[in-house]
PDB file of N, CA and C in Angstrom:
ATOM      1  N   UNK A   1       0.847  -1.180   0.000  1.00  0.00           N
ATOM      2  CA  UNK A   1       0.000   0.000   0.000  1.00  0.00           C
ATOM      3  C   UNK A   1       0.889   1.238   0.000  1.00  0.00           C
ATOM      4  N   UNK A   2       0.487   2.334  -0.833  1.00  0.00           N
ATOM      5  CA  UNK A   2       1.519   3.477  -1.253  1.00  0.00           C
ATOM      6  C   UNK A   2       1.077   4.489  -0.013  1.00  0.00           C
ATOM      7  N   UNK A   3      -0.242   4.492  -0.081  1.00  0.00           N
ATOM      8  CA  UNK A   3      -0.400   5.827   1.076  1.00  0.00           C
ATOM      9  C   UNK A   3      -0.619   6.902   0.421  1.00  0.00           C
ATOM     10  N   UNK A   4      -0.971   7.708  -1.242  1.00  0.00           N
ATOM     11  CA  UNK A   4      -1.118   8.267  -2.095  1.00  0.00           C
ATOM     12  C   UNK A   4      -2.266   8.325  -2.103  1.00  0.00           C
ATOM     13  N   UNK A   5      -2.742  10.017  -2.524  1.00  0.00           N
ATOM     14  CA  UNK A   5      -3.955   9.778  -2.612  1.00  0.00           C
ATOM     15  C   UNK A   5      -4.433  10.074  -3.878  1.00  0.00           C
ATOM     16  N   UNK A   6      -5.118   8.922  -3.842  1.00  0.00           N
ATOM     17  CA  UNK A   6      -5.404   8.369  -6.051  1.00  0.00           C
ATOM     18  C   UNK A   6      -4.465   7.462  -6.438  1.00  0.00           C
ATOM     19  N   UNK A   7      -4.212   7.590  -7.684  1.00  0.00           N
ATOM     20  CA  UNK A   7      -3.509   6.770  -8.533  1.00  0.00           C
ATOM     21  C   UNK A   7      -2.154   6.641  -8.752  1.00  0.00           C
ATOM     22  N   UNK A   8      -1.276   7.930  -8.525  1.00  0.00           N
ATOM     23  CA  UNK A   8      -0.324   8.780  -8.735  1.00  0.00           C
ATOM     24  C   UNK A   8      -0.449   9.786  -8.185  1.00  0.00           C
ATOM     25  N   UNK A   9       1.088  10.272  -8.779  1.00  0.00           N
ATOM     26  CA  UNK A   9       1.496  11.518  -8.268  1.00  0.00           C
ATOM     27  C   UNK A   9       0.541  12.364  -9.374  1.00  0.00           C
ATOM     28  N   UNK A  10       0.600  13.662  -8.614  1.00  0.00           N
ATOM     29  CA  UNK A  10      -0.753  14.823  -9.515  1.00  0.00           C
ATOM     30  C   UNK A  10       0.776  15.337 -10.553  1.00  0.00           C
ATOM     31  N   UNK A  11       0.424  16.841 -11.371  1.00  0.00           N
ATOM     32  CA  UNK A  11       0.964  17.126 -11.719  1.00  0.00           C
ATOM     33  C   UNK A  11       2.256  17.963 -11.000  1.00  0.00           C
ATOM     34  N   UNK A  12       1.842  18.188 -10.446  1.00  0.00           N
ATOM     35  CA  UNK A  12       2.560  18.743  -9.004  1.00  0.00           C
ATOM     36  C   UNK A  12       4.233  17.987  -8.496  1.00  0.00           C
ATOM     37  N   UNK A  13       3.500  17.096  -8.220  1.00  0.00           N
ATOM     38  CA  UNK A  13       4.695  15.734  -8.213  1.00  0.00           C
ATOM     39  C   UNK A  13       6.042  15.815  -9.231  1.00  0.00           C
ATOM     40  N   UNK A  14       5.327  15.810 -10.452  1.00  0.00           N
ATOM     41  CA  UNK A  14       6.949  15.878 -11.618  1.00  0.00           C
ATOM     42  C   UNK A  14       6.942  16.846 -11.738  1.00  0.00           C
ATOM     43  N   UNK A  15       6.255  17.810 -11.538  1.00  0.00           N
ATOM     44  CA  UNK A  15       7.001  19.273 -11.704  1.00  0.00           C
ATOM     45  C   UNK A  15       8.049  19.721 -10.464  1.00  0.00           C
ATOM     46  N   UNK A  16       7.528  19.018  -9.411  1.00  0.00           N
ATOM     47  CA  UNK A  16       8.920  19.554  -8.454  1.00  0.00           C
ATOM     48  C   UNK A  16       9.825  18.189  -8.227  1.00  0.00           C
ATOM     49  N   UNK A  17       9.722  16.952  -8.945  1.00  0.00           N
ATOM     50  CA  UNK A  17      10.482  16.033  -9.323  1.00  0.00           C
ATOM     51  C   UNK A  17      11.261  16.304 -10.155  1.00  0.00           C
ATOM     52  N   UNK A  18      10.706  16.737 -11.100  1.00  0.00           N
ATOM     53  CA  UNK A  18      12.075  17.182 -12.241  1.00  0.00           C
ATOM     54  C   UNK A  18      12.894  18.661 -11.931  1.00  0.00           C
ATOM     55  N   UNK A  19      12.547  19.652 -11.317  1.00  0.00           N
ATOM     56  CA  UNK A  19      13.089  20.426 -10.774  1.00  0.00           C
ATOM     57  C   UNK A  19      14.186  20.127  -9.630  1.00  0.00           C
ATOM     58  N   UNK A  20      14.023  19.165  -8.949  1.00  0.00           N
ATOM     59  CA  UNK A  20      14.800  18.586  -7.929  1.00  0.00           C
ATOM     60  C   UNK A  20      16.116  17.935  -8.771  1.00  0.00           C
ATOM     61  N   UNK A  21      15.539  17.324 -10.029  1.00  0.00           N
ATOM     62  CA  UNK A  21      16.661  16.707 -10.362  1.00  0.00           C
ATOM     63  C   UNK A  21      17.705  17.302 -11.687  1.00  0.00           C
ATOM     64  N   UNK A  22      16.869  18.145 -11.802  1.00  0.00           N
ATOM     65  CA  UNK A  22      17.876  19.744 -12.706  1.00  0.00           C
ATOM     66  C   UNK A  22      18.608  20.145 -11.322  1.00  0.00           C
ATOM     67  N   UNK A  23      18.148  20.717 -10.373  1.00  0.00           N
ATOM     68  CA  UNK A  23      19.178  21.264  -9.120  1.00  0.00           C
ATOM     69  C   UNK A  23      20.121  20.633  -9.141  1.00  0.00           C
ATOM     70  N   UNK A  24      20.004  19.322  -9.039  1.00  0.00           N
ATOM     71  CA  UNK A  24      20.639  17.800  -8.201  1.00  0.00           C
ATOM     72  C   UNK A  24      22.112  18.208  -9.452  1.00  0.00           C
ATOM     73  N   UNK A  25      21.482  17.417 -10.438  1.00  0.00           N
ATOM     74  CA  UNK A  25      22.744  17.432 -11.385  1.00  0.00           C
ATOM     75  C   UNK A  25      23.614  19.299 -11.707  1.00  0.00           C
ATOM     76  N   UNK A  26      22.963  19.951 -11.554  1.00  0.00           N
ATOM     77  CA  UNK A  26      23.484  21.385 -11.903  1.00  0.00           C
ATOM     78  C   UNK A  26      24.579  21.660 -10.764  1.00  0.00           C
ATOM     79  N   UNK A  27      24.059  20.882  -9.502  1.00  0.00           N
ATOM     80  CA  UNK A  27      24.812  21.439  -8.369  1.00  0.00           C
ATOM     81  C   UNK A  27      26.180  20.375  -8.369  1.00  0.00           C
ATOM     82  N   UNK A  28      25.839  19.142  -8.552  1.00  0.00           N
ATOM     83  CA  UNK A  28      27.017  18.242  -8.981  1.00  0.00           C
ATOM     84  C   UNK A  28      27.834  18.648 -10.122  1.00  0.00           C
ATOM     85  N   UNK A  29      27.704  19.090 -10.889  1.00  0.00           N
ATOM     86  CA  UNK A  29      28.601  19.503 -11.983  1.00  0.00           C
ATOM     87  C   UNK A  29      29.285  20.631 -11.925  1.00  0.00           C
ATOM     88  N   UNK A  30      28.801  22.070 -11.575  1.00  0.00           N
ATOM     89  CA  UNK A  30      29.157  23.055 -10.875  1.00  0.00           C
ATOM     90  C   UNK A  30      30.114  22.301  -9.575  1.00  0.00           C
ATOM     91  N   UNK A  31      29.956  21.910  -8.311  1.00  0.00           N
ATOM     92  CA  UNK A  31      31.144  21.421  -7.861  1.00  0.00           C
ATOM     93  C   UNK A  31      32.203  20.685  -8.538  1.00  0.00           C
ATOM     94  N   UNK A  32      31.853  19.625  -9.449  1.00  0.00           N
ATOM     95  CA  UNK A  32      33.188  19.374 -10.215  1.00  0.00           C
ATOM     96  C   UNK A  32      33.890  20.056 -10.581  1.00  0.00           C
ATOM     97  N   UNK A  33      33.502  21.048 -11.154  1.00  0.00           N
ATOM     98  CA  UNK A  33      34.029  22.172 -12.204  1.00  0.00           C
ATOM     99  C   UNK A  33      34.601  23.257 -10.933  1.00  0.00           C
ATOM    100  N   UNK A  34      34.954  23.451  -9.803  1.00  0.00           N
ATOM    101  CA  UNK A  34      35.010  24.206  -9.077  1.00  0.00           C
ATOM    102  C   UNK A  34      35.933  23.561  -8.585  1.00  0.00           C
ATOM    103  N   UNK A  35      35.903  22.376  -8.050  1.00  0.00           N
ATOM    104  CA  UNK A  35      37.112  21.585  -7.719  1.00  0.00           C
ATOM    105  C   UNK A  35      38.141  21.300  -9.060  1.00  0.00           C
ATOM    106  N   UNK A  36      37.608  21.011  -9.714  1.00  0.00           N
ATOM    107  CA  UNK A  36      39.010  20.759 -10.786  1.00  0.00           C
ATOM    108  C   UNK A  36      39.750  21.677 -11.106  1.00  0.00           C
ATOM    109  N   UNK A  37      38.745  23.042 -10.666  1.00  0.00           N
ATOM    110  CA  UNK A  37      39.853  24.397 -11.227  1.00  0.00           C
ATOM    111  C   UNK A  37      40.855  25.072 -10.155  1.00  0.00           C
ATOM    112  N   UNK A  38      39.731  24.499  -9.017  1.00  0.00           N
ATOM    113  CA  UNK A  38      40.866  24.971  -7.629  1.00  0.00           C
ATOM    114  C   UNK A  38      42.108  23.953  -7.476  1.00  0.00           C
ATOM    115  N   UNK A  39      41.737  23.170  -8.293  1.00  0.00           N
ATOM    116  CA  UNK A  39      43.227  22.044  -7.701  1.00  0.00           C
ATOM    117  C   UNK A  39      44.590  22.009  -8.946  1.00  0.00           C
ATOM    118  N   UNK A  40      43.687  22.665 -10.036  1.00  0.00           N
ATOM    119  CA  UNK A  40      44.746  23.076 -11.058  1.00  0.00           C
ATOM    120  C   UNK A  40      44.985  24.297 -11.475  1.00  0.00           C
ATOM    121  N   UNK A  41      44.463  25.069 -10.328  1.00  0.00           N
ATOM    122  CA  UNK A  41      44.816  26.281 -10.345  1.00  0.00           C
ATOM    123  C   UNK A  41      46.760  26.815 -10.525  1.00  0.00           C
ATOM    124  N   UNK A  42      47.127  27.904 -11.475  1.00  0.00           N
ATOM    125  CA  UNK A  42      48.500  27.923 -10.691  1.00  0.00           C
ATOM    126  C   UNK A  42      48.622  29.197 -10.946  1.00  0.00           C
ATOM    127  N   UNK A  43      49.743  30.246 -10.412  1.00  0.00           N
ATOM    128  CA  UNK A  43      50.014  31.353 -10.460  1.00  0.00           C
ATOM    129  C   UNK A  43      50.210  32.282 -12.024  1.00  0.00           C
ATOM    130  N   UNK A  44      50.855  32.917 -11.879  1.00  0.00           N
ATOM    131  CA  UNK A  44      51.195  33.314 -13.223  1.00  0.00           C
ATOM    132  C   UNK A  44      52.659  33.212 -13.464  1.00  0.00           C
ATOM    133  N   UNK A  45      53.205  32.859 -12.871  1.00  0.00           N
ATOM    134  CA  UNK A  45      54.426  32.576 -12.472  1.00  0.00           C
ATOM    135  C   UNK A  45      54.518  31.139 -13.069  1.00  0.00           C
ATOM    136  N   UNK A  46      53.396  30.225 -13.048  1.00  0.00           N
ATOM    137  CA  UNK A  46      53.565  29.168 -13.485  1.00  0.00           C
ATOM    138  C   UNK A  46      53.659  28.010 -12.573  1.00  0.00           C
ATOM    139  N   UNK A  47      53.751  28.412 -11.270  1.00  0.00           N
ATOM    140  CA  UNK A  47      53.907  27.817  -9.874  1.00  0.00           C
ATOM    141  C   UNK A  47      52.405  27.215  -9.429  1.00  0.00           C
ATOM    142  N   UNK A  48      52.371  25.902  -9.243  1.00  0.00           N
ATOM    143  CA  UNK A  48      50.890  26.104  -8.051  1.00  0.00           C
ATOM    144  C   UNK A  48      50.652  26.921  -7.182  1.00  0.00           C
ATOM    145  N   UNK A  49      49.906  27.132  -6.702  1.00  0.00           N
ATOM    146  CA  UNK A  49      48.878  27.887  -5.824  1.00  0.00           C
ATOM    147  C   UNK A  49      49.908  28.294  -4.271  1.00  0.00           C
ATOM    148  N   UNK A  50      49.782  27.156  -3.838  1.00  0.00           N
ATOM    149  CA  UNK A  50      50.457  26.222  -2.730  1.00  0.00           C
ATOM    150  C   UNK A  50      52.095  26.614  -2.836  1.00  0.00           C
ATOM    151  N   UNK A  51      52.985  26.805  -3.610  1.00  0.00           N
ATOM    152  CA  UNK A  51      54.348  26.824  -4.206  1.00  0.00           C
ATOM    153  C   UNK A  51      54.403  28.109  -4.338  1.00  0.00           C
ATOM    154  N   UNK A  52      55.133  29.121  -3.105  1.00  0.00           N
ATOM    155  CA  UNK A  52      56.073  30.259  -3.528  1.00  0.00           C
ATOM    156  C   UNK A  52      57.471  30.222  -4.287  1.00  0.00           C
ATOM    157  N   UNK A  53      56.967  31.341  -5.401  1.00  0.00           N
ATOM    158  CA  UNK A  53      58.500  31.795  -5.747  1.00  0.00           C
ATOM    159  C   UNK A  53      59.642  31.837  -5.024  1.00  0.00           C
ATOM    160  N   UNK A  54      60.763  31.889  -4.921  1.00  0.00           N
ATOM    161  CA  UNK A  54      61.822  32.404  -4.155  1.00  0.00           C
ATOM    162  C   UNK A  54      62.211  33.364  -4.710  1.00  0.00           C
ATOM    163  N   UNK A  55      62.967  34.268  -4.367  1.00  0.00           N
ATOM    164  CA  UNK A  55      63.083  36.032  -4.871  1.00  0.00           C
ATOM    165  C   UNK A  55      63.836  35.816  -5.922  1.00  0.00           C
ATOM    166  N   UNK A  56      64.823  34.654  -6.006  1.00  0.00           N
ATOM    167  CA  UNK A  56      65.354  34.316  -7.271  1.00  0.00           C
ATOM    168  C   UNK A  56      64.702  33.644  -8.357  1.00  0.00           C
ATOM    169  N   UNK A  57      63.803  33.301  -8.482  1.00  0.00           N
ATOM    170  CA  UNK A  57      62.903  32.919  -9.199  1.00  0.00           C
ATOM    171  C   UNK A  57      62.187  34.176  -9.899  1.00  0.00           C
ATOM    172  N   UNK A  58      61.719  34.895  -9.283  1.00  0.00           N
ATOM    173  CA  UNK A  58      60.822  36.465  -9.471  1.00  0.00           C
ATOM    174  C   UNK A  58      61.870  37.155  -9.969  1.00  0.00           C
ATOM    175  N   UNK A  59      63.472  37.050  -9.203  1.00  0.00           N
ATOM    176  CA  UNK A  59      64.145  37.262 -10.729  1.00  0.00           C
ATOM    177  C   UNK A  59      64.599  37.285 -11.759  1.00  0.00           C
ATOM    178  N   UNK A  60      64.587  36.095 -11.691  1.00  0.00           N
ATOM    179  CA  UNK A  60      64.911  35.958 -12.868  1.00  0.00           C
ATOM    180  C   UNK A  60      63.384  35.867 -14.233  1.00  0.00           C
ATOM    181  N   UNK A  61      62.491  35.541 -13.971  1.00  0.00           N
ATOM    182  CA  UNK A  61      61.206  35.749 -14.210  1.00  0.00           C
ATOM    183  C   UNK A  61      61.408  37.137 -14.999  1.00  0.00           C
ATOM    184  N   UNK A  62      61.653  38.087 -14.014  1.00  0.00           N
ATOM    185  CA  UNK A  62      61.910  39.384 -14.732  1.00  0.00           C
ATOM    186  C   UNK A  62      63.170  39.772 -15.573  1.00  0.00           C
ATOM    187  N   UNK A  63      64.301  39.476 -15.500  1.00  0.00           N
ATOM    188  CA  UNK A  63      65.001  39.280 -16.477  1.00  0.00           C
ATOM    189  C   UNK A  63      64.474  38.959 -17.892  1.00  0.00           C
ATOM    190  N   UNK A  64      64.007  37.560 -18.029  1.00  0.00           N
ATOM    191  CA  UNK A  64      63.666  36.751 -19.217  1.00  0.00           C
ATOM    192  C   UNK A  64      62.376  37.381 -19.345  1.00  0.00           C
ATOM    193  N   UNK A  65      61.357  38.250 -19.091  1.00  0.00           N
ATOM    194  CA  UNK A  65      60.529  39.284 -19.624  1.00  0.00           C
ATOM    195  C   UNK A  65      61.209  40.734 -20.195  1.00  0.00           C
ATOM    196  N   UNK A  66      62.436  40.637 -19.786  1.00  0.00           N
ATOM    197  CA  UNK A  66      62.630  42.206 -20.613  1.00  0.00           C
ATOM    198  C   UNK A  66      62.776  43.303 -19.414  1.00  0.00           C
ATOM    199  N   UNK A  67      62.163  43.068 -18.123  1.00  0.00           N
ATOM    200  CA  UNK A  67      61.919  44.034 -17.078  1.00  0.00           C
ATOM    201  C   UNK A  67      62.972  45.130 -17.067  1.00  0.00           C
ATOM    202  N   UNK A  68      64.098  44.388 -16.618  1.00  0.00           N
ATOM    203  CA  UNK A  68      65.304  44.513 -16.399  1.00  0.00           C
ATOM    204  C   UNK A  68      66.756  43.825 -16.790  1.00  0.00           C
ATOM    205  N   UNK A  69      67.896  44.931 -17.153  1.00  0.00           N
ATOM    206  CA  UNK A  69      68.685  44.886 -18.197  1.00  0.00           C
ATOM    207  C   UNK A  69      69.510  43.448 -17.121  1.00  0.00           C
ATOM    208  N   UNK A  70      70.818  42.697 -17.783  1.00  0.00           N
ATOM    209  CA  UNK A  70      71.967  42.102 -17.312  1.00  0.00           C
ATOM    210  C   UNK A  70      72.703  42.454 -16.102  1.00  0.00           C
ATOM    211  N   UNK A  71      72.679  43.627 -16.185  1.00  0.00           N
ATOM    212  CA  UNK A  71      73.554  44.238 -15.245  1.00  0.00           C
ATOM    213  C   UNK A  71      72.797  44.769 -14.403  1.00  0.00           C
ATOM    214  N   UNK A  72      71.409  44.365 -14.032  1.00  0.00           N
ATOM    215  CA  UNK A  72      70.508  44.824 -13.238  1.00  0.00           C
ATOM    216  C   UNK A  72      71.060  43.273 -12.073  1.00  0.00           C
ATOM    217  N   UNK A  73      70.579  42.669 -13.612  1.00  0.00           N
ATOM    218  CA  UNK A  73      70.171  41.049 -13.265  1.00  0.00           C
ATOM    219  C   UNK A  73      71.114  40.614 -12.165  1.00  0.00           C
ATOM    220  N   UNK A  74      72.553  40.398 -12.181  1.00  0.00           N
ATOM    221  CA  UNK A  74      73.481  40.521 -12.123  1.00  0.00           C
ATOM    222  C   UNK A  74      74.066  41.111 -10.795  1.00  0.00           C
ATOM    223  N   UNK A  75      73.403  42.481 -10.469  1.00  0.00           N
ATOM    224  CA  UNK A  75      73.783  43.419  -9.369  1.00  0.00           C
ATOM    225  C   UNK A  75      72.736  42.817  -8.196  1.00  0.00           C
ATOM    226  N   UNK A  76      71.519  42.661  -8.530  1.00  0.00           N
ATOM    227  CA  UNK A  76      70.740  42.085  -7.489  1.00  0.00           C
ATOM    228  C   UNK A  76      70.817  40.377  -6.991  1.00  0.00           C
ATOM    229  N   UNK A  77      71.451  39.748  -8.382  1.00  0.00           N
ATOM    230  CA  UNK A  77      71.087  38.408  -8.138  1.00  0.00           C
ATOM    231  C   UNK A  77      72.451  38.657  -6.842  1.00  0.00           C
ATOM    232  N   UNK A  78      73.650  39.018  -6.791  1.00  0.00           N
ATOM    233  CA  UNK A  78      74.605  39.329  -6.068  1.00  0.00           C
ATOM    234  C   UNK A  78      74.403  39.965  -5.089  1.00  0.00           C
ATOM    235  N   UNK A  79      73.575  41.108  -4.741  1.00  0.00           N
ATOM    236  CA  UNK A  79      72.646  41.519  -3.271  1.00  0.00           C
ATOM    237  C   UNK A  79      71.991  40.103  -2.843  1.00  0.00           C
ATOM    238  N   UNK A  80      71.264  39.211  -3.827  1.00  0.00           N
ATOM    239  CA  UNK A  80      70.446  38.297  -2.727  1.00  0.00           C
ATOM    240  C   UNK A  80      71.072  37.439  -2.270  1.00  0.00           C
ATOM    241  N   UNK A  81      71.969  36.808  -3.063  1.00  0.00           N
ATOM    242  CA  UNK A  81      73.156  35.966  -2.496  1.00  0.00           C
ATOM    243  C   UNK A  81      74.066  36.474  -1.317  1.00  0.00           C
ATOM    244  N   UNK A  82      74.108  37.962  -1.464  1.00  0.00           N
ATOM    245  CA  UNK A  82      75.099  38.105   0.276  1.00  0.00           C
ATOM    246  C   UNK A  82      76.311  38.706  -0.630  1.00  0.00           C
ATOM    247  N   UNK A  83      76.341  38.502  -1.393  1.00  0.00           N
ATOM    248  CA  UNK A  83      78.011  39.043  -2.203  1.00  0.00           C
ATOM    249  C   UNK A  83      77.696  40.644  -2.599  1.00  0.00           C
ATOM    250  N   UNK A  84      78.733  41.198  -2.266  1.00  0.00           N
ATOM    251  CA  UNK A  84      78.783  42.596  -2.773  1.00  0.00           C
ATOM    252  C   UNK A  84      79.199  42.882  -4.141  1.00  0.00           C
ATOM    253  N   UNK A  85      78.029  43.835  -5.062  1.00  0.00           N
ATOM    254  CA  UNK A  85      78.544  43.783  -6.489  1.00  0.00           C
ATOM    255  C   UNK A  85      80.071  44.662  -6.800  1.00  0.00           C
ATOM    256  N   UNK A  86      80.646  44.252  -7.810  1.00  0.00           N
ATOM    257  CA  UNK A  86      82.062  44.980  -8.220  1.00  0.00           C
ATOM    258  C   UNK A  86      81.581  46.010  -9.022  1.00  0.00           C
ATOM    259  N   UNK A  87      82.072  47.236  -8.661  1.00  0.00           N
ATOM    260  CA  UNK A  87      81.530  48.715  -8.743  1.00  0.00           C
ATOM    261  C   UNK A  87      82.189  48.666 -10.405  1.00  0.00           C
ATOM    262  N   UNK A  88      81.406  48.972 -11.515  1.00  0.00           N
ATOM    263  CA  UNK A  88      82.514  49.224 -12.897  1.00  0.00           C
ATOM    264  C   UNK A  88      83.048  50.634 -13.270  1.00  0.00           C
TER     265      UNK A  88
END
């Protein structure tokens, strides 16, 4: 015994049956798509999310863009290392 009253569900029934199951799947797919992008997310740097640069990395980054000349490159990579640059 169903406990229904009549035969079936009225119209009522699949209209918020099928609405339930547009949500259902919209909300499952939307989380996929939300997780797959947060977990392959990465910087612009090219780094994951999770994975800092080291200052030598960021410089050289900028070097190989053009930022800054050789002898920039060069004078700072030698500040971060601890070595004092040779004055020309």
């Amino acid at each position: 015994m169903m406990f229904w009253y009549g035969n079936g569900m009225s119209g009522w029934g699949y209209a918020l049956m099928t609405v339930g199951m547009v949500l259902f799947w919209g909300l499952l797919i939307v989380a996929v798509v939300v997780l797959v992008r947060y977990l392959g997310h990465t910087t612009q740097s090219g780094f994951p999310t999770g994975q800092r640069s080291t200052p030598e990395q960021i410089l050289a980054e900028r070097f190989a863009r053009g930022e800054i000349d050789e002898d920039e490159y060069r004078s700072r990579i030698a500040t971060l290392r601890g070595h004092t640059p040779v004055p020309e």
